[in-house]
Protein backbone atom coordinates (compact mmCIF):
# COMPACT_ATOMS: atom_id res chain seq x y z
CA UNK A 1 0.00 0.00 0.00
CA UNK A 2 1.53 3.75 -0.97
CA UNK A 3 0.61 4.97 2.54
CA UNK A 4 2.65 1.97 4.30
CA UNK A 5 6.05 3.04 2.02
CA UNK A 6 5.28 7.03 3.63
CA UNK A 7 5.71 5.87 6.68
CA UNK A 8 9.34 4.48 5.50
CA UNK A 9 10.61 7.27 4.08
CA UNK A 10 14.74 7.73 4.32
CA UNK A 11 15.69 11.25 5.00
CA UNK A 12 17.16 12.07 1.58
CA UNK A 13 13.65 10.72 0.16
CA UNK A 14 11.42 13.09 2.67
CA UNK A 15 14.03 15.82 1.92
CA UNK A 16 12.81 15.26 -2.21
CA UNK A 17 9.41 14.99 -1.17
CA UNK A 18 9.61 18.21 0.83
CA UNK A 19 10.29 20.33 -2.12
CA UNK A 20 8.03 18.14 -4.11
CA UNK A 21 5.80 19.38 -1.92
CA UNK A 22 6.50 23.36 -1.73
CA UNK A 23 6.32 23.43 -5.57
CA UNK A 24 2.43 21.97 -4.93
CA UNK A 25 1.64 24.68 -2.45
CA UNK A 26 3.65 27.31 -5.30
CA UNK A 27 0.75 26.52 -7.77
CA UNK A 28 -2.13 28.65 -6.40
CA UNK A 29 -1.06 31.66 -7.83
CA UNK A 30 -0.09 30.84 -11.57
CA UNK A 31 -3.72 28.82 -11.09
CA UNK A 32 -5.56 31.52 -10.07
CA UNK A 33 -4.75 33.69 -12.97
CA UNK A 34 -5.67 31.15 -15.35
CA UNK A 35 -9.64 31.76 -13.96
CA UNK A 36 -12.18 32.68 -16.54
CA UNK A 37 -15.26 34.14 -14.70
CA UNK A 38 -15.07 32.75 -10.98
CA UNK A 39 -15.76 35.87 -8.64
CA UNK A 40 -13.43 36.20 -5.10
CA UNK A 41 -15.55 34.66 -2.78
CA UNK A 42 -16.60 31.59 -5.37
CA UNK A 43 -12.60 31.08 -5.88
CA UNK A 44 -12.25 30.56 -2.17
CA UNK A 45 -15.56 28.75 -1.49
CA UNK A 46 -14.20 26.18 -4.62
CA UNK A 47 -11.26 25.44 -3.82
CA UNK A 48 -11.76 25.32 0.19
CA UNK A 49 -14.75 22.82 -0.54
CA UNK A 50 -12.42 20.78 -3.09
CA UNK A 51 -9.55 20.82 -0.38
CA UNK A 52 -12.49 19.01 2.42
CA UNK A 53 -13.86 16.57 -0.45
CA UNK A 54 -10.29 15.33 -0.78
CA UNK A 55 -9.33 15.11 2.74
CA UNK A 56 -12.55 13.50 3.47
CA UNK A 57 -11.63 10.23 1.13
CA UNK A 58 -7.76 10.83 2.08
CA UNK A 59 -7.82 10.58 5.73
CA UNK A 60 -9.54 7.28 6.45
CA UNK A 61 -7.18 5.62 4.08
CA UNK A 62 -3.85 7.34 5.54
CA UNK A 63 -5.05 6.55 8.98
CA UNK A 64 -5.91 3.07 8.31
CA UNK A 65 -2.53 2.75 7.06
CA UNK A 66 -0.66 4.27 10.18
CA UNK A 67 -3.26 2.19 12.54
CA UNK A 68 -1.70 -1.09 10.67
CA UNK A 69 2.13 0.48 10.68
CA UNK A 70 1.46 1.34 14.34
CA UNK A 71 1.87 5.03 13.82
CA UNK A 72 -1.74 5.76 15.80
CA UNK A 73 -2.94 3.78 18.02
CA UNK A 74 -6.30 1.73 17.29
CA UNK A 75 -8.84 2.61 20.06
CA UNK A 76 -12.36 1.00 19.12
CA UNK A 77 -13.42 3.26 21.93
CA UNK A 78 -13.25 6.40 19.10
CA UNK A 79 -16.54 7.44 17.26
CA UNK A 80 -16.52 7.09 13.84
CA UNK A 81 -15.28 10.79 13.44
CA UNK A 82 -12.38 10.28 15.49
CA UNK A 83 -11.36 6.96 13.87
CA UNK A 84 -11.49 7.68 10.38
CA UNK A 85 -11.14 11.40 10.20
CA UNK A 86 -9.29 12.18 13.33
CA UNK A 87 -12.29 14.94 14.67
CA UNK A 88 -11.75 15.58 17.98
CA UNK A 89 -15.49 17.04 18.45
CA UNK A 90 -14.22 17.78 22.66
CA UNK A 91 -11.04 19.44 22.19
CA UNK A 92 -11.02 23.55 22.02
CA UNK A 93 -7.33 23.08 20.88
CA UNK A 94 -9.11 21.19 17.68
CA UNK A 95 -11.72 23.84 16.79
CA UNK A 96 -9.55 26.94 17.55
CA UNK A 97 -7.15 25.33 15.34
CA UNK A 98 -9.93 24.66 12.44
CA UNK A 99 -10.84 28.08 12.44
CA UNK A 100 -7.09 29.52 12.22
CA UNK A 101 -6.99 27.41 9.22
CA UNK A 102 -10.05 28.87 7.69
CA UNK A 103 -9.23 31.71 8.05
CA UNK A 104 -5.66 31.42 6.31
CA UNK A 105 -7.74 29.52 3.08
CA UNK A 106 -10.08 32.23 3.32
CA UNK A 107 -7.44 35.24 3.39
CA UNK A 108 -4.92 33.83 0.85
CA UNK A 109 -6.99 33.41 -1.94
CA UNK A 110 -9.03 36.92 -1.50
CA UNK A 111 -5.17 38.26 -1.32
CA UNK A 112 -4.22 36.62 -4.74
CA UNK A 113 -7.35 38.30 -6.08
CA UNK A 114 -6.57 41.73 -5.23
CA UNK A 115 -2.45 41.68 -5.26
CA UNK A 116 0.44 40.39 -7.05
CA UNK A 117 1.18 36.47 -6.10
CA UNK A 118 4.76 38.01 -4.83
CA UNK A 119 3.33 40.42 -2.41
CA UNK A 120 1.51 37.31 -1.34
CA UNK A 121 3.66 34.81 -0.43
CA UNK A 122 6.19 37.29 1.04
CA UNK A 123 4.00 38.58 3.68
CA UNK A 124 2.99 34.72 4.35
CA UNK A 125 6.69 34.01 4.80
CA UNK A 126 7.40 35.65 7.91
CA UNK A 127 4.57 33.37 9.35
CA UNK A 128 7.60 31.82 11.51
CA UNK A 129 8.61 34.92 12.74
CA UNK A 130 4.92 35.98 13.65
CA UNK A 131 4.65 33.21 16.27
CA UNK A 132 7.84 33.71 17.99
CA UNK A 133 6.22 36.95 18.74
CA UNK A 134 2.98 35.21 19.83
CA UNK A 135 4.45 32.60 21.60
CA UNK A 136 7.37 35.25 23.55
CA UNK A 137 3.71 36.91 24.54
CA UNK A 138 1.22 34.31 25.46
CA UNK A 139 3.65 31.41 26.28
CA UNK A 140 6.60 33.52 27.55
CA UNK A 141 9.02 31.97 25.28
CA UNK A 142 12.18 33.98 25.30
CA UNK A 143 13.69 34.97 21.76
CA UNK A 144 17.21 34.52 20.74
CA UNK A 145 19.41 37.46 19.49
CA UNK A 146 19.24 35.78 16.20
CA UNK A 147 15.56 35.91 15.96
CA UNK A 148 15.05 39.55 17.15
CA UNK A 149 17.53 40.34 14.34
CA UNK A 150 15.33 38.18 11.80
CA UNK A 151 12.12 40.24 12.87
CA UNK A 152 13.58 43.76 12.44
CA UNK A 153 15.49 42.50 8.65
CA UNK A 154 12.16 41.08 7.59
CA UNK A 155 10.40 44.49 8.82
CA UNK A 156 12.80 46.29 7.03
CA UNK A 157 12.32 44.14 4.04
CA UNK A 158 8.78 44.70 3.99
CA UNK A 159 8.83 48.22 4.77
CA UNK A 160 11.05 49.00 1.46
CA UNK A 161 8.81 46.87 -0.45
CA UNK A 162 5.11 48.01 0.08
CA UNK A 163 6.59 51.28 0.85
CA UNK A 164 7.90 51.82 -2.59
CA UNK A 165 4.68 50.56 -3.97
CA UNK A 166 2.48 52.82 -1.85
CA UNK A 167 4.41 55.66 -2.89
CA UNK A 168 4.65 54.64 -6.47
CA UNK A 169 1.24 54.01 -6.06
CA UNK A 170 0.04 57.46 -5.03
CA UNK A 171 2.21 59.45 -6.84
CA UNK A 172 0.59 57.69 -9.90
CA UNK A 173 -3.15 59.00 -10.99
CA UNK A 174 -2.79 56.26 -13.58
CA UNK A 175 -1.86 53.85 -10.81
CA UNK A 176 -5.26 51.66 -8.82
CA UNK A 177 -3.73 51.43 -5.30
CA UNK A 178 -6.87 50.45 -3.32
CA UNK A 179 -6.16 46.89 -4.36
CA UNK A 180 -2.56 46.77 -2.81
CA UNK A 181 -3.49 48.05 0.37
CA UNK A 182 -6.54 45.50 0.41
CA UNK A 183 -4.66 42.80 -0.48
CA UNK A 184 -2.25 43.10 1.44
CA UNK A 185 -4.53 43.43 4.45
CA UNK A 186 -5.97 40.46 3.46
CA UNK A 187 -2.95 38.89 3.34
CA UNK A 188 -1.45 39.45 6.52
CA UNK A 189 -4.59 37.91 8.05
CA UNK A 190 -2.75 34.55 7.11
CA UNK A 191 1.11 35.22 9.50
CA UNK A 192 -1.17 36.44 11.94
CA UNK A 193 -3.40 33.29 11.94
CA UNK A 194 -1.04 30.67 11.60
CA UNK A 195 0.62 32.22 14.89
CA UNK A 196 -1.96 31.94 16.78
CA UNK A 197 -2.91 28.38 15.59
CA UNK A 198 0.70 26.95 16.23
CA UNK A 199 0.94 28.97 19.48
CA UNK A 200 -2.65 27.20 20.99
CA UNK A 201 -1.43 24.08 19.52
CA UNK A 202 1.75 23.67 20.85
CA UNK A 203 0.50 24.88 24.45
CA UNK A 204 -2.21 22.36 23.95
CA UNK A 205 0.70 19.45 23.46
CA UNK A 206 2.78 20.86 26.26
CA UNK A 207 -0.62 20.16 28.47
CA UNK A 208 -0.59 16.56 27.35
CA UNK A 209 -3.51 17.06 24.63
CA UNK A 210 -2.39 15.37 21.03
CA UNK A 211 -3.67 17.37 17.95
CA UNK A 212 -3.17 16.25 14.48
CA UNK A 213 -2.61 18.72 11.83
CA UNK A 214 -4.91 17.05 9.08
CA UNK A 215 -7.59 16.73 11.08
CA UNK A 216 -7.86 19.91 11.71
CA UNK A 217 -7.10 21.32 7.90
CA UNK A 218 -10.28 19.31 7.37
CA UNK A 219 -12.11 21.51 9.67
CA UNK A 220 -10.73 24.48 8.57
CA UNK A 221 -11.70 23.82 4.85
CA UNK A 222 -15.46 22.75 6.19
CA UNK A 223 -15.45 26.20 7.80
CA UNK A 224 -13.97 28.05 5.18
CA UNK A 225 -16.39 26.84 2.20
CA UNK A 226 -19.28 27.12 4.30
CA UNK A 227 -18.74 30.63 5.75
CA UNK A 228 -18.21 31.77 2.16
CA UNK A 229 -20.50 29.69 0.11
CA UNK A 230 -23.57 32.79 0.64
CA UNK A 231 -21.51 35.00 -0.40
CA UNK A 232 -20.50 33.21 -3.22
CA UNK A 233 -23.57 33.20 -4.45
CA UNK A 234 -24.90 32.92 -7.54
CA UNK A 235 -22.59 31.02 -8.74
CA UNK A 236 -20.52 32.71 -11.85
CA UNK A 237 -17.48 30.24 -12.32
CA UNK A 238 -17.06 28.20 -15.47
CA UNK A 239 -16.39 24.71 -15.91
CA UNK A 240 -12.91 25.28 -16.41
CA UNK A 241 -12.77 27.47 -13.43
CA UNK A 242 -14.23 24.51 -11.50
CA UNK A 243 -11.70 22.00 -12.75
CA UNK A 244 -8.55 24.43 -11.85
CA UNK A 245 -9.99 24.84 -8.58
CA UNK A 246 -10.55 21.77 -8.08
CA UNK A 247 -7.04 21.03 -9.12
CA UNK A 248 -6.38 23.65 -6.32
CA UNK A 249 -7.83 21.56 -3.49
CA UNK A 250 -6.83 18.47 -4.12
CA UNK A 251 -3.22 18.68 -5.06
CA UNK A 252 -1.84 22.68 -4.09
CA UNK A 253 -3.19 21.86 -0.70
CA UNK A 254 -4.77 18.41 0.67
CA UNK A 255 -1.96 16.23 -0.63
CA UNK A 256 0.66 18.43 0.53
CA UNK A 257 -0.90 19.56 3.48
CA UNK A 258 -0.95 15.35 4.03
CA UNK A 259 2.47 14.78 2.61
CA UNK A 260 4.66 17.27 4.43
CA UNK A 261 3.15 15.81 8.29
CA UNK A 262 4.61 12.68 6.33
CA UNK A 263 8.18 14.33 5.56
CA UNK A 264 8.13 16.52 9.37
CA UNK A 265 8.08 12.83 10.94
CA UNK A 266 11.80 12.00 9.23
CA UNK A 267 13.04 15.90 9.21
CA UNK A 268 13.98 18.35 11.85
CA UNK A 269 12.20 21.40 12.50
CA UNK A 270 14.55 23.48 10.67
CA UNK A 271 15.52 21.64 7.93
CA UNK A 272 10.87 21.61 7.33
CA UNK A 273 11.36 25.44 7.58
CA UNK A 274 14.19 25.95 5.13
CA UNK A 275 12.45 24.09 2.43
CA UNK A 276 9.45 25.32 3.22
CA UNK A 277 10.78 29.01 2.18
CA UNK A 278 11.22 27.45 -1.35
CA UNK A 279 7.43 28.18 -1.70
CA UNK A 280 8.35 31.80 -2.18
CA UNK A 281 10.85 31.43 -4.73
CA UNK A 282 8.65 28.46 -6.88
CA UNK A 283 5.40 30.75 -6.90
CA UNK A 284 7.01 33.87 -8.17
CA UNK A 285 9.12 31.90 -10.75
CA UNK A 286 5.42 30.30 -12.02
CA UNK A 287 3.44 32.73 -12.00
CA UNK A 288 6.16 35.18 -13.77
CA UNK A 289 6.72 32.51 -16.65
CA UNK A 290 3.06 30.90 -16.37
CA UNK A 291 1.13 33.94 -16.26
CA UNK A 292 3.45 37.06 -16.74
CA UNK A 293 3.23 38.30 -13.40
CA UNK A 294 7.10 39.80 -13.43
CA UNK A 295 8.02 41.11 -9.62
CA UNK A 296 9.02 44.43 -9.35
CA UNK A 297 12.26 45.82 -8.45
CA UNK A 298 11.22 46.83 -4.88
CA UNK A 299 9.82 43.18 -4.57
CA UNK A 300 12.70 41.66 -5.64
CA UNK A 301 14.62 43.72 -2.90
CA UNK A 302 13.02 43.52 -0.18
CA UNK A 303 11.72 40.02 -0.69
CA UNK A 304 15.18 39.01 -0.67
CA UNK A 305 15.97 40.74 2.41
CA UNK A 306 12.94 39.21 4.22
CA UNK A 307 14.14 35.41 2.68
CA UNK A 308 17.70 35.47 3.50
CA UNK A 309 16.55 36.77 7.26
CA UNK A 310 14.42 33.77 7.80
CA UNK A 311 17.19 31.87 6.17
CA UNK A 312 20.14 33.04 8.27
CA UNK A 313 17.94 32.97 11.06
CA UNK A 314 17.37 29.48 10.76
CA UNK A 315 20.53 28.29 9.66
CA UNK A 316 22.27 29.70 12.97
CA UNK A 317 19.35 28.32 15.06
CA UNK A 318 19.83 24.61 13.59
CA UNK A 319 22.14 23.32 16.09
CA UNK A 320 20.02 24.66 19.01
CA UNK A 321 17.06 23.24 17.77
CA UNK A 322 18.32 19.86 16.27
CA UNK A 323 16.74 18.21 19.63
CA UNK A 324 13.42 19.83 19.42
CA UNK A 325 10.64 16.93 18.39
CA UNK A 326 9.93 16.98 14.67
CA UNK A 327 5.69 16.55 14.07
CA UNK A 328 5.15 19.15 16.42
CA UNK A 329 7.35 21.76 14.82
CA UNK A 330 6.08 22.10 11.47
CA UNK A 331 6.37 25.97 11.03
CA UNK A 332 4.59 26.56 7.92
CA UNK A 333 1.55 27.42 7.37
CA UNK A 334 -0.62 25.98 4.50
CA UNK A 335 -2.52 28.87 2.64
């Protein structure tokens, strides 16, 4: 069974599949261009409603599989839910978690239809550096040097960027600025959400409660499709809108979203968060040669500031965190 050779994977083969698995995630924006007639809302009630469908046939196989490899436990105490799906109807942890995720789903793709994919995925990127923040002020966790370096580079980064652009911008008549400043409102609704859903999760572990991140993607694309399917409404998208969104679901986020827990389980938590940035660089690269979409000069500037801050901070962090357990770290957040 392919879910029974997962569970074996070497790390040079989860190292592959990791970056197999950021150029998946990479797609949504190159995607989302190709869209006929779909309006915002529809685009995100789609592709969040694809993204459950899949999960829904996805998980019961997977978690039969890790039941048999001994992976999960098999309790015939669990309702159905729990068995097959891993719902964990008591568990706050669970449904604050499944609404984080909704609202990232919901927030990236209304982004990507206001903004440039770059501005995007750049403001996504300093997800990482978003919950050490949360976590210094809800947890207490004390930040290195390193990392308080990382935050102010990255804030520089992103203050050069969209600061050229606003100014460009208005200085422009020419130039429609509402939809930068919306979108990239929008967008920073997904850092700020994935903070707060790895900060609650990981306090939930540290008080013995076990979450599992599919699980609770599930949830959050249940929640996402159905809080925007009114305002979808009526319907505008054509078929081939449907089938690239449904493209979306199943294979820019449910199979990755299910393959990189896979790949976390034989990788450290930095080595998941290097390759993890490669998201960044394969979604501008697509969507410049798949759809035009060329990043500006300020982008390209301060993008690479805010990338090689996460990087460095990272890289010097490795051999303090090389002991830290692996599922539990996953630092990225899946838009």
């Amino acid at each position: 069974m392919p879910f029974r050779l997962l569970n074996r994977l070497t790390h040079t083969q989860a190292v592959f599949m990791m970056i197999a698995v950021t150029l998946m995630w990479s797609i949504a924006g190159v995607v989302t261009r190709q869209l006929e007639s779909a309006a915002r809302f529809e685009v995100t009630f789609w592709r969040s409603a694809f993204t459950a469908l899949s999960l829904l046939v996805i998980l019961p196989l997977w978690r039969t599989s890790d039941r048999a490899c001994g992976v999960i436990a098999d309790d015939p105490k669990q309702t159905p839910l729990e068995r097959h799906w891993g719902v964990l109807a008591h568990s706050k942890v669970f449904w604050i978690s499944g609404v984080c995720w909704s609202v990232m789903f919901t927030a990236f793709m209304l982004a990507l239809t206001f903004t440039t994919v770059a501005n995007v995925l750049i403001i996504m990127a300093v997800g990482p550096l978003f919950t050490a923040l949360v976590a210094r002020a809800v947890v207490g966790h004390r930040l290195a040097l390193r990392t308080w370096v990382a935050i102010v580079a990255a804030g520089v980064g992103i203050v050069y960027m969209y600061g050229s652009q606003f100014l460009h911008a208005f200085s422009d008549p020419t130039t429609e600025s509402g939809g930068l400043v919306i979108g990239s409102l929008v967008a920073l609704c997904v850092p700020i959400a994935s903070a707060v859903n790895w900060t609650v999760m990981q306090r939930g572990q540290t008080q013995g409660e076990k979450i599992d991140l599919v699980p609770s993607v599930l949830l959050g694309g249940v929640l996402s499709s159905l809080v925007t399917l009114p305002l979808a409404l009526p319907f505008q998208a054509s078929g081939t809108d449907i089938a690239w969104l449904a493209l979306l679901g199943a294979v820019q986020l449910a199979t990755p979203c299910a393959l990189a827990v896979v790949c976390a389980r034989s990788l450290k938590a930095p080595e998941v968060s290097l390759l993890a940035l490669l998201e960044v660089i394969f979604g501008i690269l697509l969507v410049w040669l798949g759809a035009g979409e060329a990043p500006g000069r300020e982008v390209l500037l301060g993008g690479s500031l805010v990338i090689g801050a996460l990087m460095i901070n990272e890289l010097l962090g490795w051999r303090s965190r090389m002991g830290t357990p692996r599922l539990q770290t996953l630092d990225k957040q899946l838009p």
